[in-house]
N, C-alpha and C. Protein backbone atom coordinates (compact mmCIF):
# COMPACT_ATOMS: atom_id res chain seq x y z
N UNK A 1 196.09 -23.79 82.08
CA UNK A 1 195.36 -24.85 81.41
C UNK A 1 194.40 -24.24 80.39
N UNK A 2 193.87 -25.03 79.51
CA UNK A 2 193.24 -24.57 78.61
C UNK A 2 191.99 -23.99 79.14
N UNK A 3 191.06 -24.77 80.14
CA UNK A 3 189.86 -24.45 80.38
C UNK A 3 190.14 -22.85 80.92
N UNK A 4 191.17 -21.93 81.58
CA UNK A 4 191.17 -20.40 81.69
C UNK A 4 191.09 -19.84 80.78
N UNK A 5 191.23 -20.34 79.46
CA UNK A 5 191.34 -20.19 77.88
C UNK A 5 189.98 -19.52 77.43
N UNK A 6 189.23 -21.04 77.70
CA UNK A 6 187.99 -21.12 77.57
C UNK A 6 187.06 -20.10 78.11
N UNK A 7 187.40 -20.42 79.81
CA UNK A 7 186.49 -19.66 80.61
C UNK A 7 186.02 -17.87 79.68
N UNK A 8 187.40 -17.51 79.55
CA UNK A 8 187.29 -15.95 79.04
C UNK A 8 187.14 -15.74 77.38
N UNK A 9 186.88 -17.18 76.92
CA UNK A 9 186.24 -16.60 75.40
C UNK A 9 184.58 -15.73 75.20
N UNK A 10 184.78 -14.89 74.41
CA UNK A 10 183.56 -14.41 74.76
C UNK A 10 182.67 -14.48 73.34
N UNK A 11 183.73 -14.67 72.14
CA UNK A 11 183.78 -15.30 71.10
C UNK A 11 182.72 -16.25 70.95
N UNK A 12 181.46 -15.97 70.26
CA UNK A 12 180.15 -17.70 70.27
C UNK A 12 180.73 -18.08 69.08
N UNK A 13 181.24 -17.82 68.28
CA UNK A 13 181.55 -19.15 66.88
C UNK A 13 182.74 -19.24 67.91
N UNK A 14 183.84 -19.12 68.26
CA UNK A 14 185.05 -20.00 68.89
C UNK A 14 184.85 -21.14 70.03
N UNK A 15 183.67 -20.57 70.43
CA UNK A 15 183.39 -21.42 71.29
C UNK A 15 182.77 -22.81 70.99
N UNK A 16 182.17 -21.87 69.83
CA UNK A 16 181.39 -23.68 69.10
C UNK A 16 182.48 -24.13 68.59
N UNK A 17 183.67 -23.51 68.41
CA UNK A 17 184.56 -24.56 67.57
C UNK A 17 185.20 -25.51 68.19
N UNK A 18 185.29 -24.49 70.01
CA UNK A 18 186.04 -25.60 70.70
C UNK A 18 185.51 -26.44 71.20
N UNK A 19 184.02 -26.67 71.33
CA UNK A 19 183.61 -27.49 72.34
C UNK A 19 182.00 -28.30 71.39
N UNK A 20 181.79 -26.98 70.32
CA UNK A 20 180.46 -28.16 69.84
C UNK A 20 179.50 -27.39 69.83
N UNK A 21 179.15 -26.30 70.86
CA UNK A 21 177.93 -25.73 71.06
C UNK A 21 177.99 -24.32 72.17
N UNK A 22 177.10 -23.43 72.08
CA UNK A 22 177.44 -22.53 72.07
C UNK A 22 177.24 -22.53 73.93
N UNK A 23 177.92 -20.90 74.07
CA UNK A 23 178.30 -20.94 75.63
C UNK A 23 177.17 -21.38 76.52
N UNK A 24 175.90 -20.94 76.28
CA UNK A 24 174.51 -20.59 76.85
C UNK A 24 174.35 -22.14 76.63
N UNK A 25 174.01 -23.52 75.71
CA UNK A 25 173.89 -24.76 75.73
C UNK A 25 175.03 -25.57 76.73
N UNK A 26 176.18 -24.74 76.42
CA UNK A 26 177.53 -25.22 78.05
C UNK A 26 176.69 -25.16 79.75
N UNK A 27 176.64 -24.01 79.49
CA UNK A 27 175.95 -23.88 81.14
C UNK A 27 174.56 -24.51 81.17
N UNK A 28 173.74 -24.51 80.47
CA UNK A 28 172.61 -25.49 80.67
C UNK A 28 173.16 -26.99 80.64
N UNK A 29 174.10 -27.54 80.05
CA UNK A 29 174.23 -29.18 80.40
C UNK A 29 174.95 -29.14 81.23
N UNK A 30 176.08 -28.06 81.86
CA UNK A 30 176.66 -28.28 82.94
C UNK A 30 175.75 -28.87 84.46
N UNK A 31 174.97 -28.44 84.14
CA UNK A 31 173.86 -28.50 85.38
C UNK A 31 173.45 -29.86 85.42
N UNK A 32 172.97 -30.47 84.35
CA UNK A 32 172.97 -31.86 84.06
C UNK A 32 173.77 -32.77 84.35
N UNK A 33 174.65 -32.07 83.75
CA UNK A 33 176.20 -33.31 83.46
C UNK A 33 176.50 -33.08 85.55
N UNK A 34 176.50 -32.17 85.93
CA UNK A 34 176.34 -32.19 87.64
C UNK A 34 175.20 -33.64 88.51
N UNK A 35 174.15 -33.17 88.02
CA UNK A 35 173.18 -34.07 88.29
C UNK A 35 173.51 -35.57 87.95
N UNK A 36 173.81 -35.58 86.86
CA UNK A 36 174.42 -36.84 86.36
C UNK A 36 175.38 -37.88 87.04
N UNK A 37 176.65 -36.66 87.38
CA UNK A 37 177.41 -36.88 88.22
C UNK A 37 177.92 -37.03 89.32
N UNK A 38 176.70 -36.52 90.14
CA UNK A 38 176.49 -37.04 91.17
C UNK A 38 175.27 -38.48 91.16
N UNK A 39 174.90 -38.72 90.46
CA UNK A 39 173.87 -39.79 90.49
C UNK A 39 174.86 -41.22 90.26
N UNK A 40 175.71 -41.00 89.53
CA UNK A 40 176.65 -42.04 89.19
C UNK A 40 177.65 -41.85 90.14
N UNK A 41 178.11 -41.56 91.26
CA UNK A 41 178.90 -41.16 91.95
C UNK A 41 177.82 -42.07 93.01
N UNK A 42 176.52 -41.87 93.54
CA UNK A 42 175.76 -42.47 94.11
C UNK A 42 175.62 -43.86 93.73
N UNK A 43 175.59 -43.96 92.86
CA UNK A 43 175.12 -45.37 92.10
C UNK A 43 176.39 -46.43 92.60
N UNK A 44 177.68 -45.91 92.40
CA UNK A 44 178.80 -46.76 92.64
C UNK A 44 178.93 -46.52 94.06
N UNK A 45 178.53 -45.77 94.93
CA UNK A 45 178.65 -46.26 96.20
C UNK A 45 177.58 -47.29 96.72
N UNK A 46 176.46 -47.32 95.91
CA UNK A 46 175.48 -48.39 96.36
C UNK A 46 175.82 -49.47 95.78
N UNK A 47 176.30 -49.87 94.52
CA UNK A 47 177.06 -51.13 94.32
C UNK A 47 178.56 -51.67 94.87
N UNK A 48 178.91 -50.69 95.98
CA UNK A 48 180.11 -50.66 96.28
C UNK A 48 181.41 -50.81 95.85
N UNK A 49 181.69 -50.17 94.44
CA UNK A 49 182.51 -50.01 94.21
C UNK A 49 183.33 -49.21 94.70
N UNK A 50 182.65 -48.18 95.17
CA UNK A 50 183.39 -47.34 96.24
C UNK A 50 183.19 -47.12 97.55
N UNK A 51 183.76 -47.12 98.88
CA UNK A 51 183.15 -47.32 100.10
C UNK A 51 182.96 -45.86 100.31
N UNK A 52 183.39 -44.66 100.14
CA UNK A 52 182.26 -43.13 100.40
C UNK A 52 182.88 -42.22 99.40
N UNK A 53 181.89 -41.48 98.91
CA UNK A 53 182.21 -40.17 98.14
C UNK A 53 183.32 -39.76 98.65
N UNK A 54 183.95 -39.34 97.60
CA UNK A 54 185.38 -38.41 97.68
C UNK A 54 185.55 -37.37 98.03
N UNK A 55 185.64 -36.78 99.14
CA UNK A 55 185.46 -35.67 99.99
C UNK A 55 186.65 -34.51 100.47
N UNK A 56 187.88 -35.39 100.55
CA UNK A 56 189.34 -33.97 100.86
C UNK A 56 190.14 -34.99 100.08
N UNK A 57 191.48 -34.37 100.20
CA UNK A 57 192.80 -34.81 99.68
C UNK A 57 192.73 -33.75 98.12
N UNK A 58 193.66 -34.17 97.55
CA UNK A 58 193.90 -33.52 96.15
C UNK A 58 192.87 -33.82 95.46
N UNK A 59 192.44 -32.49 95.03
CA UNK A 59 191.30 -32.42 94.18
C UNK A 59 191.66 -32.34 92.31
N UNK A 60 192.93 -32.22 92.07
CA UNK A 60 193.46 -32.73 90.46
C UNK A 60 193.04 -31.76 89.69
N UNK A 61 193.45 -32.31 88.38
CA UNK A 61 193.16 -31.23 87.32
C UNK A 61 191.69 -30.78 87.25
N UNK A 62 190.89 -31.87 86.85
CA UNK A 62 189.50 -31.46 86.75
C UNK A 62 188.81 -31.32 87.89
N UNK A 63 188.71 -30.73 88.46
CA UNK A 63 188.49 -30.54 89.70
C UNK A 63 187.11 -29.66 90.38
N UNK A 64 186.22 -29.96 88.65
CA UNK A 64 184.51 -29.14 88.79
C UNK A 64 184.08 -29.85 87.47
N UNK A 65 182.94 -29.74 87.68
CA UNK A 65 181.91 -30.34 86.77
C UNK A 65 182.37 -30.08 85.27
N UNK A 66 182.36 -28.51 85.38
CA UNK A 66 182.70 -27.44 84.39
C UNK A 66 183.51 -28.22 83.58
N UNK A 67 184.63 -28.30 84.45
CA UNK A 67 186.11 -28.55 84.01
C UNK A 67 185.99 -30.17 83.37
N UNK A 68 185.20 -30.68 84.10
CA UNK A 68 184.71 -32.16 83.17
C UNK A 68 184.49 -32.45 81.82
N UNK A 69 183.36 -31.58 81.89
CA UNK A 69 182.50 -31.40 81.03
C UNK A 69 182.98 -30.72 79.58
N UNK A 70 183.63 -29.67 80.13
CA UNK A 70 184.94 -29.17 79.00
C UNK A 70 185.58 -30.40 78.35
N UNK A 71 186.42 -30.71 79.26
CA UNK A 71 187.29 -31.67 78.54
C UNK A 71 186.70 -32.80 78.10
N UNK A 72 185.48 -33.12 77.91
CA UNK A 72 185.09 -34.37 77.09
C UNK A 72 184.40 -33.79 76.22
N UNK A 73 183.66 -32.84 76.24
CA UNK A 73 183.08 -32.04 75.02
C UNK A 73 184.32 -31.52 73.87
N UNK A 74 185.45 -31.07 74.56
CA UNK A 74 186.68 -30.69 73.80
C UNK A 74 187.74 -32.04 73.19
N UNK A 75 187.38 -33.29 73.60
CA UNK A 75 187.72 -34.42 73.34
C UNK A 75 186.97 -35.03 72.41
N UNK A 76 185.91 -34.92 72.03
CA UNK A 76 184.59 -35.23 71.21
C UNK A 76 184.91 -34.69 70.40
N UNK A 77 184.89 -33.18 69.98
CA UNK A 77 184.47 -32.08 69.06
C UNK A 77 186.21 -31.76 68.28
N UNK A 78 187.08 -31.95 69.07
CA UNK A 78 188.60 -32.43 68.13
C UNK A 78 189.14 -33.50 67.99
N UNK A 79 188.94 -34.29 68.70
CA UNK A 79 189.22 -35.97 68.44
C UNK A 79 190.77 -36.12 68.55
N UNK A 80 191.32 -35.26 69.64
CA UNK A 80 193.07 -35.29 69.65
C UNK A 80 193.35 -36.66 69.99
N UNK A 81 194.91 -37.41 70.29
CA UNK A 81 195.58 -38.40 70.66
C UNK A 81 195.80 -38.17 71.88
N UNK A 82 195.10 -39.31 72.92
CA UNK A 82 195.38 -38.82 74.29
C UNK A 82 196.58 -38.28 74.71
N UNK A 83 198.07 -38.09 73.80
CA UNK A 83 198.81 -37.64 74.20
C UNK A 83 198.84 -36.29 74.37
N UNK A 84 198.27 -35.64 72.81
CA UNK A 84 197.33 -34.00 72.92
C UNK A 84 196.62 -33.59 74.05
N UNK A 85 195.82 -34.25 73.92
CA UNK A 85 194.61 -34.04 74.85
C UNK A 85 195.58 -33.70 76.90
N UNK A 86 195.97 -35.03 76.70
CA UNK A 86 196.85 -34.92 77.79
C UNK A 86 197.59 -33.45 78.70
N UNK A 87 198.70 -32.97 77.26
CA UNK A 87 199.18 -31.89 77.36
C UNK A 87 198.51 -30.63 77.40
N UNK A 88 197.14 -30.57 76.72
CA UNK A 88 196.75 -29.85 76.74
C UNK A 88 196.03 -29.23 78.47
N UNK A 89 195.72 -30.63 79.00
CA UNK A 89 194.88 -30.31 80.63
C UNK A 89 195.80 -31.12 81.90
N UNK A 90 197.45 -30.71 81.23
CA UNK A 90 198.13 -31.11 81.59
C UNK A 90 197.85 -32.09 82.88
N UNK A 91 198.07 -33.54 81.63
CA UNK A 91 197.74 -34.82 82.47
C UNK A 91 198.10 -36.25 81.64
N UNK A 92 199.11 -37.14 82.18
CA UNK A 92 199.49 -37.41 81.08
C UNK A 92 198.19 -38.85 80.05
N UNK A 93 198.73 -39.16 79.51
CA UNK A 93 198.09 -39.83 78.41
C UNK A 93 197.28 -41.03 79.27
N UNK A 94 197.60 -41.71 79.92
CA UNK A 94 196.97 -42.93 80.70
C UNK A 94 195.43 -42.21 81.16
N UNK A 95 195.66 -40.76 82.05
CA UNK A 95 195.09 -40.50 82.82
C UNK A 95 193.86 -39.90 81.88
N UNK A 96 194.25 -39.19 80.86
CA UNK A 96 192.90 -39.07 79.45
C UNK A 96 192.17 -39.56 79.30
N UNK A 97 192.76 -40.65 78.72
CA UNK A 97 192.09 -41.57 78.46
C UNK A 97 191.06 -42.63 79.71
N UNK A 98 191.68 -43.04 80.78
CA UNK A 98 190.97 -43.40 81.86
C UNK A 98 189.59 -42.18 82.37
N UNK A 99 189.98 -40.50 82.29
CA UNK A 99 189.11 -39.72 82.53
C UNK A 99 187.89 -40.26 80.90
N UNK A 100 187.96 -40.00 80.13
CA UNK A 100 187.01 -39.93 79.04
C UNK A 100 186.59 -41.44 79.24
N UNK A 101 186.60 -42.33 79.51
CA UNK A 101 185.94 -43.72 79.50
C UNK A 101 185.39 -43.64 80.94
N UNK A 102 185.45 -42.87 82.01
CA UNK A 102 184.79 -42.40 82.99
C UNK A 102 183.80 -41.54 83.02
N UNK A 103 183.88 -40.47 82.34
CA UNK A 103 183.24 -39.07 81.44
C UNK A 103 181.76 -39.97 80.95
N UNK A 104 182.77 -40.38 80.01
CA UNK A 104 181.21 -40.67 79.05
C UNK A 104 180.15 -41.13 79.20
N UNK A 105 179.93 -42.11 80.18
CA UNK A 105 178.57 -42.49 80.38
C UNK A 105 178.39 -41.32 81.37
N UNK A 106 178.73 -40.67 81.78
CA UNK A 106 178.00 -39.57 82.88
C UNK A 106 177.29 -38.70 81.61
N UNK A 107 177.83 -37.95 80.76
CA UNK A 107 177.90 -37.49 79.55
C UNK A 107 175.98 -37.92 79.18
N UNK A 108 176.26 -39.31 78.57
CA UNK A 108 175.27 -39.92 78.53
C UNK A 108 174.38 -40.19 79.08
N UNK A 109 174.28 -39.72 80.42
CA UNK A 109 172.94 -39.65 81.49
C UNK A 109 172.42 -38.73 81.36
N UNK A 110 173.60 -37.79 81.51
CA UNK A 110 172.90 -36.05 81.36
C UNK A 110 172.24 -36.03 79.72
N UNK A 111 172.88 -36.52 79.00
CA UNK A 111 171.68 -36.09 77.87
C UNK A 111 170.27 -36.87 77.36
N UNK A 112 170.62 -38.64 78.20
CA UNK A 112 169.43 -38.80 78.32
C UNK A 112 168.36 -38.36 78.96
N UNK A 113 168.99 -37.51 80.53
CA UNK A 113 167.92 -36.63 81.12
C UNK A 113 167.46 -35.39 80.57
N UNK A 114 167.99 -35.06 79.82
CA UNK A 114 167.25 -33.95 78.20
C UNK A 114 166.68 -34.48 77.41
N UNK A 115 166.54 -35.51 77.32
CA UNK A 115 165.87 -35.96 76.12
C UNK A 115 166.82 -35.92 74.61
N UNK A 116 167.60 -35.82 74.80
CA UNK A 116 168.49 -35.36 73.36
C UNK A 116 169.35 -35.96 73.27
N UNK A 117 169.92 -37.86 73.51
CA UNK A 117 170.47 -38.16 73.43
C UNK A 117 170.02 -39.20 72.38
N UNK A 118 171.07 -39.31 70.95
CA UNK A 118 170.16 -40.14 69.80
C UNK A 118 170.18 -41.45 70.50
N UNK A 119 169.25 -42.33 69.41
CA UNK A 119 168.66 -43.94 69.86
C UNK A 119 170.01 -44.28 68.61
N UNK A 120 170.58 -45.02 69.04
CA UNK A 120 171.47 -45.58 68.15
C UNK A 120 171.65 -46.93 67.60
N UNK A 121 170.94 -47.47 68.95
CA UNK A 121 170.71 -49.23 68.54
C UNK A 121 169.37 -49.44 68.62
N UNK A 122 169.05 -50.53 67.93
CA UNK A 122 167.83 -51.22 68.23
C UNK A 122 167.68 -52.14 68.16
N UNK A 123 166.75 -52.95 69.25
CA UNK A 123 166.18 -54.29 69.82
C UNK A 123 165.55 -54.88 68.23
N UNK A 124 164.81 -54.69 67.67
CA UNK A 124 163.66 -55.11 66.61
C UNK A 124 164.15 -54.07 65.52
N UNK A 125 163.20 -54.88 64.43
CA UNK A 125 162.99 -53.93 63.24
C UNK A 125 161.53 -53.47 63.08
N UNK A 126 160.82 -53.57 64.42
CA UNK A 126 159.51 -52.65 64.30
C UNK A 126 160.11 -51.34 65.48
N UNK A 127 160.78 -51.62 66.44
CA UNK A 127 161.63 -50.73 66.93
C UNK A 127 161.99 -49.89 65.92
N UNK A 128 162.87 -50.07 65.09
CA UNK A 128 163.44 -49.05 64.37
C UNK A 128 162.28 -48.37 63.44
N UNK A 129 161.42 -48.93 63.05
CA UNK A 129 160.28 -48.81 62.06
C UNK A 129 159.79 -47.40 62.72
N UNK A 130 159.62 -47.70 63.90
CA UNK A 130 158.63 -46.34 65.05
C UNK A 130 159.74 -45.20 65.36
N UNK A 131 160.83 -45.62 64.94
CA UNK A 131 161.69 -44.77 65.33
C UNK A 131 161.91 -43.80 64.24
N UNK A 132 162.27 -44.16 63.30
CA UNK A 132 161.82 -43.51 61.97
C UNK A 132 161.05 -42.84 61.25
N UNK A 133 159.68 -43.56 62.28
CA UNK A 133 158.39 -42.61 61.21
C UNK A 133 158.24 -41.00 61.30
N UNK A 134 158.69 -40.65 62.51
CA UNK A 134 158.39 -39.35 62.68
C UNK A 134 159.35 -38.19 61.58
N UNK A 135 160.77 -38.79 60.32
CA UNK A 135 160.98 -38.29 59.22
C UNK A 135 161.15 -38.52 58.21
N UNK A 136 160.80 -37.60 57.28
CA UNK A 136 160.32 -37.66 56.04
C UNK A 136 161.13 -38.19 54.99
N UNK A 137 162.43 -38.02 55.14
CA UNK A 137 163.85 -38.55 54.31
C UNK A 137 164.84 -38.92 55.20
N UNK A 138 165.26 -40.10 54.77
CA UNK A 138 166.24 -40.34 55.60
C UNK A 138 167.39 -40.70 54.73
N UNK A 139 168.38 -40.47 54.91
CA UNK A 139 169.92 -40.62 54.13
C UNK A 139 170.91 -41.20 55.52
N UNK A 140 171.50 -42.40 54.13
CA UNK A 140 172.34 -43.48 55.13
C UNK A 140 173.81 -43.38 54.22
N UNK A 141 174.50 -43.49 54.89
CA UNK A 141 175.83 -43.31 54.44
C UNK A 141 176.71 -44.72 54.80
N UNK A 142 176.93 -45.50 53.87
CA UNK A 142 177.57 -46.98 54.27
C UNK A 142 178.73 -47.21 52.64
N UNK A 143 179.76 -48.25 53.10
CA UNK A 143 180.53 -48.30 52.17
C UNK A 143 180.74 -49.89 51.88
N UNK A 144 181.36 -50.03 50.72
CA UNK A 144 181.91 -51.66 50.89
C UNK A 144 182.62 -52.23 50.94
N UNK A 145 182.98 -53.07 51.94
CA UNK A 145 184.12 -53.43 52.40
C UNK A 145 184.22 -54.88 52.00
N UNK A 146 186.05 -55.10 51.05
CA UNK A 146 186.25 -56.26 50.79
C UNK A 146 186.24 -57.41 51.70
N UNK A 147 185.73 -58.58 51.31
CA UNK A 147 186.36 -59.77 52.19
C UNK A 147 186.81 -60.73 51.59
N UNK A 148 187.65 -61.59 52.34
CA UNK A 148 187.88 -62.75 51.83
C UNK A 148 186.92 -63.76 51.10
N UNK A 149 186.86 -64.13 49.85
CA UNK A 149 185.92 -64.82 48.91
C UNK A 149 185.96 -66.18 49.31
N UNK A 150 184.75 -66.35 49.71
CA UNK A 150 184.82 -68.36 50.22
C UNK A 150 185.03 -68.68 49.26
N UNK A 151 185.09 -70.41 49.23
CA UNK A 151 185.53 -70.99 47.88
C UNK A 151 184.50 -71.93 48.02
N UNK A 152 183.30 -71.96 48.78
CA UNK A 152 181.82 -72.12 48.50
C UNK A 152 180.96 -71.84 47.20
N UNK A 153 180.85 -72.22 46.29
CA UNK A 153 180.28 -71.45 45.28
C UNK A 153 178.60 -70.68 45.65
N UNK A 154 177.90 -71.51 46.47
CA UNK A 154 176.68 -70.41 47.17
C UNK A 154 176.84 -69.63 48.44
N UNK A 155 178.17 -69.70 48.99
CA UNK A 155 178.56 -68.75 49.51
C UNK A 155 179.02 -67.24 48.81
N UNK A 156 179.33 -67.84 47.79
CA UNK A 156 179.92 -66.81 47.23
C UNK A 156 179.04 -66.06 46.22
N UNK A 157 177.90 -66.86 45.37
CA UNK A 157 176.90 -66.14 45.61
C UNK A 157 175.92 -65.05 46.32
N UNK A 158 176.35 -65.68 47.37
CA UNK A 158 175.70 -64.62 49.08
C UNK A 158 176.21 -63.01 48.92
N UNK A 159 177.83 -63.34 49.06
CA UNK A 159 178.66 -62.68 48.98
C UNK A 159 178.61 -61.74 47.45
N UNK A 160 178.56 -62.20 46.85
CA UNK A 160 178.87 -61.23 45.55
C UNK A 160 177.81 -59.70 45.41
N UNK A 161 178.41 -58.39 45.28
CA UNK A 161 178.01 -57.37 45.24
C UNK A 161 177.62 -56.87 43.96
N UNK A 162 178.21 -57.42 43.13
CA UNK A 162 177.69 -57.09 41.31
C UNK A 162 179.10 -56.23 41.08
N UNK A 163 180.10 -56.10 41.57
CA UNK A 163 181.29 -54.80 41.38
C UNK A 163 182.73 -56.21 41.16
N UNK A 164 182.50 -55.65 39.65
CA UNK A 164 184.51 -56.67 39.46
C UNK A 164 185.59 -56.07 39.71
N UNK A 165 185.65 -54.70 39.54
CA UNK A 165 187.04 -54.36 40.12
C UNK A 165 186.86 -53.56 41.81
N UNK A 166 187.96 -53.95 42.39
CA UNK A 166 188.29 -53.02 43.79
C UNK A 166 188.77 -52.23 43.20
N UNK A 167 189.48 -52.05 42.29
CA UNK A 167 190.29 -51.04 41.40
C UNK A 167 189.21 -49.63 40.95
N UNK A 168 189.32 -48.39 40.97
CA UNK A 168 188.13 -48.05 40.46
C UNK A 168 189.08 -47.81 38.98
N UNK A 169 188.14 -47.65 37.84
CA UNK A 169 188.67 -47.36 36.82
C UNK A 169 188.77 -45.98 36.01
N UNK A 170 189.97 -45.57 35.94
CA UNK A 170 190.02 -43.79 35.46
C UNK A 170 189.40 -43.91 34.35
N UNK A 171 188.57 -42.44 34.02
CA UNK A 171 187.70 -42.32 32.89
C UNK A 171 188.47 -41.46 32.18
């Protein structure tokens, strides 16, 4: 499997390539993404989704934190087709994809328990206001996307961007 791959890179730029961040930031969130994962592992036995922690029988591909944690960091940072991804931690495509929509909010605990997980939404626009102040420039990256033109004439006012062609025009 890939993660024996991994384990023995000793390589720090390969490693950031495969996973995002370097070996020494791996083993510090592993510890997290542990904590994490057992807290959410707790959590669903107290809402009973599950009647007890998973304890013997086949322990599967991912079968350590490590090995978790790999493969959603390595799922993030290449963005393969669960069929890739699949072959790669030999498992097929259903099971990828079901692991990474499992993954991720654990993912997301552990880095809210660092503190380093961005604010992405917000409640208010004095929310976002406080969220902001602490930098100095901020750069937004947005595009425009056609729509269907009502046949409202102050709708379409609303609507109008100041741009007549979708076409761009060669100079």
């Amino acid at each position: 499997m890939i993660f024996e791959k991994f384990k023995n890179l000793d390589n720090d730029r390969m490693i950031k390539a495969t996973i995002g961040m370097s070996r020494a930031k791996f083993d510090q969130l592993v510890t997290d993404f542990t904590a994490a994962f057992q807290a959410h592992q707790a959590d669903r036995l107290q809402q009973k989704e599950i009647k007890r922690l998973p304890s013997g029988g086949l322990k599967g591909v991912l079968d350590s934190d490590e090995k978790r944690l790999f493969f959603l960091l390595f799922y993030l940072k290449t963005y393969p087709t669960f069929d890739v991804l699949g072959f790669h931690f030999e498992l097929s495509a259903g099971h990828a994809r079901d692991y990474i929509q499992e993954f991720m909010p654990i993912l997301e605990r552990a880095l809210k328990a660092r503190s380093v997980y961005p604010e992405r939404t917000f409640e208010t626009v004095e929310r976002f206001k406080q969220a902001i102040e602490k930098y100095s420039e901020i750069y937004m990256d947005g595009a425009e996307i056609s729509c269907v033109r009502p046949t409202d004439k102050e709708k379409q006012k609303e609507r109008y961007s100041g741009k007549k062609n979708a076409i761009p025009l060669s100079l």
